[in-house]
Protein backbone atom coordinates (compact mmCIF):
# COMPACT_ATOMS: atom_id res chain seq x y z
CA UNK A 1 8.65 5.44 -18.94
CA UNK A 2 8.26 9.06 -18.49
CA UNK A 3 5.61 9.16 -16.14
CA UNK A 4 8.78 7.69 -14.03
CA UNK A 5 10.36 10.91 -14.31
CA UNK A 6 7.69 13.63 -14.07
CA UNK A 7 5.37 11.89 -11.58
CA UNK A 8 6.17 11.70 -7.63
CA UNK A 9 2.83 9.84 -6.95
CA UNK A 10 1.01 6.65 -6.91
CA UNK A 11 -2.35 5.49 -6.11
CA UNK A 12 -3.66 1.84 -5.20
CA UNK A 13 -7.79 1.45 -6.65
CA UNK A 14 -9.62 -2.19 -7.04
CA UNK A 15 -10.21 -1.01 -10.65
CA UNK A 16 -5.90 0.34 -11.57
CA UNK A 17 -4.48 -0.56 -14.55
CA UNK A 18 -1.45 -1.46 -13.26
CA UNK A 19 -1.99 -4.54 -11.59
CA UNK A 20 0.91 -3.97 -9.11
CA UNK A 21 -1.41 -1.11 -7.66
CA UNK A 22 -5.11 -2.52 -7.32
CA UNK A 23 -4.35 -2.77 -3.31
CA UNK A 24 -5.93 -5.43 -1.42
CA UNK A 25 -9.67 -6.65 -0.58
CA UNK A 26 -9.45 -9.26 2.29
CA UNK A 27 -11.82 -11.74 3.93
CA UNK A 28 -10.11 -11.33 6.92
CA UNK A 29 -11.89 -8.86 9.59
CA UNK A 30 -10.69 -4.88 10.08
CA UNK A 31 -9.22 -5.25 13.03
CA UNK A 32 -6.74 -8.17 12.43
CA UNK A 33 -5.54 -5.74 9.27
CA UNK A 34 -5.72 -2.58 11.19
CA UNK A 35 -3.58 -3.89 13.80
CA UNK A 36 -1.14 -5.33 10.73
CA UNK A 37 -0.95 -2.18 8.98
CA UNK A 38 0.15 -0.20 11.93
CA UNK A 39 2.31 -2.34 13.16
CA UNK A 40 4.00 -2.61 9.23
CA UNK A 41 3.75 1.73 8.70
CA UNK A 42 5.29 1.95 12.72
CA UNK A 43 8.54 0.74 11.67
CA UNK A 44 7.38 -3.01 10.66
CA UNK A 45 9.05 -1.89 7.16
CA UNK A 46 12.59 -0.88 6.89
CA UNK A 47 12.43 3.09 6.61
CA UNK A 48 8.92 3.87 7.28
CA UNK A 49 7.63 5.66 10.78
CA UNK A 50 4.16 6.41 11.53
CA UNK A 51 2.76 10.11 11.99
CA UNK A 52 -0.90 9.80 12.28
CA UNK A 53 -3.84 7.10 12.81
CA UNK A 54 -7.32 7.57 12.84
CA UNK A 55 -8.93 3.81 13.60
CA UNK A 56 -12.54 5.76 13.51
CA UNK A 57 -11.29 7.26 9.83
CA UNK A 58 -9.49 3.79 9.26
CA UNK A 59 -6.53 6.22 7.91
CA UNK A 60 -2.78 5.67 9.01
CA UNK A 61 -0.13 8.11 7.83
CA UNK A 62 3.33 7.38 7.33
CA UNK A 63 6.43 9.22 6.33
CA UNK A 64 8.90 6.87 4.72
CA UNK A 65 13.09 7.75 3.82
CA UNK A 66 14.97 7.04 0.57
CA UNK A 67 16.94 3.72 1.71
CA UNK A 68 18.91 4.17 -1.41
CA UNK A 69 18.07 7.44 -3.30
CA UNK A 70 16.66 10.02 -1.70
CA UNK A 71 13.22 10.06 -2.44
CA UNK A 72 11.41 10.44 0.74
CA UNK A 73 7.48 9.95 0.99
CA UNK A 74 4.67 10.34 2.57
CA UNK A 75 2.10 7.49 2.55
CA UNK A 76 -2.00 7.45 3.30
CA UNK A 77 -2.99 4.10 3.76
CA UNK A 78 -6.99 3.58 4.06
CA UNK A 79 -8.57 0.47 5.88
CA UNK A 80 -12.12 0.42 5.33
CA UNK A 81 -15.13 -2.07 4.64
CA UNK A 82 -16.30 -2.41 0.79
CA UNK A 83 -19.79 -2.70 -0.03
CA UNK A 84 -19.70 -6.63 0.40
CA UNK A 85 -17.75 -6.00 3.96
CA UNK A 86 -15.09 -7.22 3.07
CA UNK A 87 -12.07 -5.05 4.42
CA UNK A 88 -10.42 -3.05 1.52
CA UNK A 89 -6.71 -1.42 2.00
CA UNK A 90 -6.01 1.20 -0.44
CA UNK A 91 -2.56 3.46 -0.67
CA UNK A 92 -1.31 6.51 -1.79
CA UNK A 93 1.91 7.67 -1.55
CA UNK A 94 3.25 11.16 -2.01
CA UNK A 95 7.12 12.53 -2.65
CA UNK A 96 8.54 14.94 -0.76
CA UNK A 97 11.02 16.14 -3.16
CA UNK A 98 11.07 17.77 -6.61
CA UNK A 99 11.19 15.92 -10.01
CA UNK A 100 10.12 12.30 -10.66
CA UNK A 101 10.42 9.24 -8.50
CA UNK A 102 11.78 6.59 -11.12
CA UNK A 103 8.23 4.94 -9.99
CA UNK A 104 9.68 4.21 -6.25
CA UNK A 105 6.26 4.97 -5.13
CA UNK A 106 4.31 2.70 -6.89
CA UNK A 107 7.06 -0.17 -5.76
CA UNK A 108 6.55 1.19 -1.80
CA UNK A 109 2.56 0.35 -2.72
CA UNK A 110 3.46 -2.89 -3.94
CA UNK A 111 5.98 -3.74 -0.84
CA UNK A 112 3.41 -2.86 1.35
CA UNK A 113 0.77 -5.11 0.17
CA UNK A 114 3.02 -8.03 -0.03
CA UNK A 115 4.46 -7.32 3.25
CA UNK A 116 0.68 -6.82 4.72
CA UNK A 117 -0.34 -10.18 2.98
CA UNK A 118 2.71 -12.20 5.02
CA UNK A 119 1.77 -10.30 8.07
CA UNK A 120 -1.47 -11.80 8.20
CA UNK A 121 -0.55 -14.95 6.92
CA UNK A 122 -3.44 -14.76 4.15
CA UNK A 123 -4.32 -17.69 2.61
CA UNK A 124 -4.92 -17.30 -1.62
CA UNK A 125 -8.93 -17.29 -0.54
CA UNK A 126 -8.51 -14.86 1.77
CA UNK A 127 -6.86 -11.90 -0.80
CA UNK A 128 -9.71 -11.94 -3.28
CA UNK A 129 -8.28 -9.29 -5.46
CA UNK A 130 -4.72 -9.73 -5.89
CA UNK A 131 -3.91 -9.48 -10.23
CA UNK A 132 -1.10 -11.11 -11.62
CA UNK A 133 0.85 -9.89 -14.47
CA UNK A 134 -0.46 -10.74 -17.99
CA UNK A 135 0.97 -14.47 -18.79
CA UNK A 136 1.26 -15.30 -14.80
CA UNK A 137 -0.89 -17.92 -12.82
CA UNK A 138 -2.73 -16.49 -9.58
């Protein structure tokens, strides 16, 4: 509870302990979740707008605005293959504003994965990393 109010970070990794941030390995090919992720961090998501991409880099920036409170962000998401080429999207997400985020961060993360899952209509095989809470079926 108080990382919620010192931190204004999170991070997505195939290896977190939280398992609302391990991100998301696909066996779906780059380029049909590039082109989801950019069209989800270009206004796909209420509140977020695009600032940078890089397909080369397979980096997309984002800047996002407190809906609610005002805890504005800015969010690196990375599209890349892993060492089984599979295609791997990992997040970080940055406030812009002093003191802790309550953990709105971490929830932006999580948004975005669901959000990039129903975007590419991923079937259960297809997400191959996805964790469910402790007690919860997959």
């Amino acid at each position: 509870m108080w990382q919620g109010f010192t931190s204004r970070s999170a991070r997505s990794s195939a290896d977190s302990a939280d398992h609302g941030l391990v991100g998301r390995t696909y066996s779906i090919p780059f380029g049909t979740v590039w082109d989801a992720a950019v069209r989800l961090a270009a206004g796909g998501l209420r509140g977020w707008t695009m600032t940078n991409s890089d397909d080369i880099a397979g980096i997309l920036e984002a800047r996002i605005r407190g809906l609610v409170l005002p805890f504005p962000a800015t969010i690196v998401i990375t599209v890349s293959l892993d060492r089984n080429a599979q295609t791997r999207v990992d997040l970080s997400a940055e406030g812009r504003h002093r003191g802790g985020d309550f953990r709105t961060n971490a929830r932006r993360i999580r948004r975005f994965c669901s959000a990039l899952d129903r975007a590419l209509e991923a079937e259960p095989h297809q997400v191959l990393n996805v964790r469910t809470r402790p007690g919860r079926a997959a």
